[in-house]
C-alpha atoms as a PDB file:
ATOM      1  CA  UNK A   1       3.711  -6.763   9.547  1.00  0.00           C
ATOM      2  CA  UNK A   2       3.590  -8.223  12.783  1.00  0.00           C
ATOM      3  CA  UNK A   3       6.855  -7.442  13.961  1.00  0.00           C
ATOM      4  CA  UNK A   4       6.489  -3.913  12.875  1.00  0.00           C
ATOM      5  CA  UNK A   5       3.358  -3.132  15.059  1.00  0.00           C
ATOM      6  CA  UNK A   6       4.766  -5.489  18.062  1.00  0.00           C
ATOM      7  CA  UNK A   7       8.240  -3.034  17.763  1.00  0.00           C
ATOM      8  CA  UNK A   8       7.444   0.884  15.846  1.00  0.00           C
ATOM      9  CA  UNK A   9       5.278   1.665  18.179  1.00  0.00           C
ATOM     10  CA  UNK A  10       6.148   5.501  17.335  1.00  0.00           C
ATOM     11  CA  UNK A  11       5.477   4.954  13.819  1.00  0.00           C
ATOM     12  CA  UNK A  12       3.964   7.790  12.164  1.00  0.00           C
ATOM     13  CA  UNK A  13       4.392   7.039   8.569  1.00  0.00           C
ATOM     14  CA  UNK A  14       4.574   3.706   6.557  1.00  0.00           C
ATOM     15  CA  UNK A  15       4.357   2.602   3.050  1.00  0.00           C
ATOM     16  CA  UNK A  16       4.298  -0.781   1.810  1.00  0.00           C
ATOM     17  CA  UNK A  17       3.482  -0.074  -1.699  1.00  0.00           C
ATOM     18  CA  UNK A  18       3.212  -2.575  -4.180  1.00  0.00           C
ATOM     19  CA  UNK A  19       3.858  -5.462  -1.599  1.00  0.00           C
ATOM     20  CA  UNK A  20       2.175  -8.459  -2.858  1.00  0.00           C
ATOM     21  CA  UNK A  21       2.389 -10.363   0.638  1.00  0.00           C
ATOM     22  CA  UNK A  22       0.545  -8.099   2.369  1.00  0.00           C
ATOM     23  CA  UNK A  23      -2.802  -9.036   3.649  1.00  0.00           C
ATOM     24  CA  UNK A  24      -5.689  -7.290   5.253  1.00  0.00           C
ATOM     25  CA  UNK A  25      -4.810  -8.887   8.335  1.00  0.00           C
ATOM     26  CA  UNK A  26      -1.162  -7.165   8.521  1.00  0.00           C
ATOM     27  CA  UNK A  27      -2.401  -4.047   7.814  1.00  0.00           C
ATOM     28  CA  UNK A  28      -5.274  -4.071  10.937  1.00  0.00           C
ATOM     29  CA  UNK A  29      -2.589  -5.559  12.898  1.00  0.00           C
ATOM     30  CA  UNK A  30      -0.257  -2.527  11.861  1.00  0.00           C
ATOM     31  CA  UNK A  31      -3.185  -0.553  12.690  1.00  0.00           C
ATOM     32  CA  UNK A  32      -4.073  -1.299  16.211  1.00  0.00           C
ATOM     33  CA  UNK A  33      -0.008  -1.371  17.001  1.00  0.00           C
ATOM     34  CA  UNK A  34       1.521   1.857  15.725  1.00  0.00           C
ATOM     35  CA  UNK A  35      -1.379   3.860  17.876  1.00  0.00           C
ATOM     36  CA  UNK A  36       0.471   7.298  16.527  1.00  0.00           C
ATOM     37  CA  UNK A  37       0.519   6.175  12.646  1.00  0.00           C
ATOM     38  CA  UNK A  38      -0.774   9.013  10.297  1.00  0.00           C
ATOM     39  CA  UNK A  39      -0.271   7.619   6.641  1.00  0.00           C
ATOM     40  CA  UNK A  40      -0.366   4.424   5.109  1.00  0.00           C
ATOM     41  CA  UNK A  41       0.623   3.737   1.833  1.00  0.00           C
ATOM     42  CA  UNK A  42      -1.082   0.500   0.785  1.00  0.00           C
ATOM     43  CA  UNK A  43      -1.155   1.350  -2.792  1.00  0.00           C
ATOM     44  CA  UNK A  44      -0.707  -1.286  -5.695  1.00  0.00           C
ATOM     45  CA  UNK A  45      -0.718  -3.730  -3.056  1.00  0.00           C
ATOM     46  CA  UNK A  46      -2.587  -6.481  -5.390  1.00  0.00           C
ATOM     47  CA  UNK A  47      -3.796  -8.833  -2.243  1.00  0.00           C
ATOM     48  CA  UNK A  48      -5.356  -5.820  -0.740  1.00  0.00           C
ATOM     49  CA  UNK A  49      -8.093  -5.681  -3.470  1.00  0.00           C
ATOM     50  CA  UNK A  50     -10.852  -7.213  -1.918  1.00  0.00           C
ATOM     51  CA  UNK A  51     -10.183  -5.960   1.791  1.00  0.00           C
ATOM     52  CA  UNK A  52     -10.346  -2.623   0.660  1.00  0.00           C
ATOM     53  CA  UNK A  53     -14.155  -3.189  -1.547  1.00  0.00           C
ATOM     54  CA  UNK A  54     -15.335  -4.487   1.386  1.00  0.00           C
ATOM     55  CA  UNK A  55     -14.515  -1.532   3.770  1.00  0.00           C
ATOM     56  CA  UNK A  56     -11.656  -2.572   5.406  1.00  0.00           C
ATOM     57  CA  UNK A  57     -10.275   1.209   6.279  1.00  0.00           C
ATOM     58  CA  UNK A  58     -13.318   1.611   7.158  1.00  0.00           C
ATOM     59  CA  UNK A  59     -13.454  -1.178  10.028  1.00  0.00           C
ATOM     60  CA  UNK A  60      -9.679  -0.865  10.522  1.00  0.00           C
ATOM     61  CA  UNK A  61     -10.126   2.479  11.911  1.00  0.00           C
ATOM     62  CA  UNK A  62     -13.009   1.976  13.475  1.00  0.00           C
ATOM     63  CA  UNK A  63     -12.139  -1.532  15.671  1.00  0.00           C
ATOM     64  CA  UNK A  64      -9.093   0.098  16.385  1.00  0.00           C
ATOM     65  CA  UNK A  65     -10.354   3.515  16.971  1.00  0.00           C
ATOM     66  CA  UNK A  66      -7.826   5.535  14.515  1.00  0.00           C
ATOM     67  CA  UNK A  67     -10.012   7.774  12.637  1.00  0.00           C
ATOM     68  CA  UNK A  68      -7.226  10.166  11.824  1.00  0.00           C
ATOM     69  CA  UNK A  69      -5.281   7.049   9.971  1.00  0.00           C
ATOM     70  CA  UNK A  70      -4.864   7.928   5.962  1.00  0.00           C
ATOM     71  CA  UNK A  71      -4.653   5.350   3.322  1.00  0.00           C
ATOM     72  CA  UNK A  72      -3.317   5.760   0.188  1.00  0.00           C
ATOM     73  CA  UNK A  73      -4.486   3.646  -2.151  1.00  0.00           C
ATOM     74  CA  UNK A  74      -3.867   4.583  -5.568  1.00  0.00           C
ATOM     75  CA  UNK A  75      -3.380   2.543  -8.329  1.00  0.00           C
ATOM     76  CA  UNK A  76      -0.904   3.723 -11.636  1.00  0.00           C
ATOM     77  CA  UNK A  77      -3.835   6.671 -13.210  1.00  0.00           C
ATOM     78  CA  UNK A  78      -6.615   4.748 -10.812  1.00  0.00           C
ATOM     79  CA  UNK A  79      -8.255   5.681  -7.256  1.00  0.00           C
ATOM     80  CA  UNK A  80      -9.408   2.133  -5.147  1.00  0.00           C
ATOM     81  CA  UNK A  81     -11.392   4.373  -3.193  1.00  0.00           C
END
């Protein structure tokens, strides 16, 4: 996740749904890197639970000032917002 907001700096959409690996940390670090991303699919990503409960698009956005950033974070039938 790094790599991809160190490099895709133009980056506009992104999904790494269903991911296991990624962590709240990759996707703030996506985040404040890809300064022109729009969406972000983050759904069924199963480490992401907890980040996103405790307001982490929330922070993300704000830290990083990218209020226009969407997440989608749907699980199969089931909202995490």
């Amino acid at each position: 996740m790094r790599a991809i907001s160190l490099h895709l700096l133009e980056l506009r959409e992104l999904s790494v749904r269903g991911c296991v690996r990624v962590t709240g940390t990759g996707v703030e670090n996506i985040v404040e890197g890809c300064t022109k991303l729009e969406i972000f699919d983050i759904s069924q990503c199963k480490n992401l639970g907890k980040w996103i409960e405790n307001g982490g698009q929330e922070r993300a956005r704000k830290v990083y000032r990218r209020p226009n950033v969407k997440f989608l974070t749907e699980k199969v039938g089931v909202s995490l917002r």
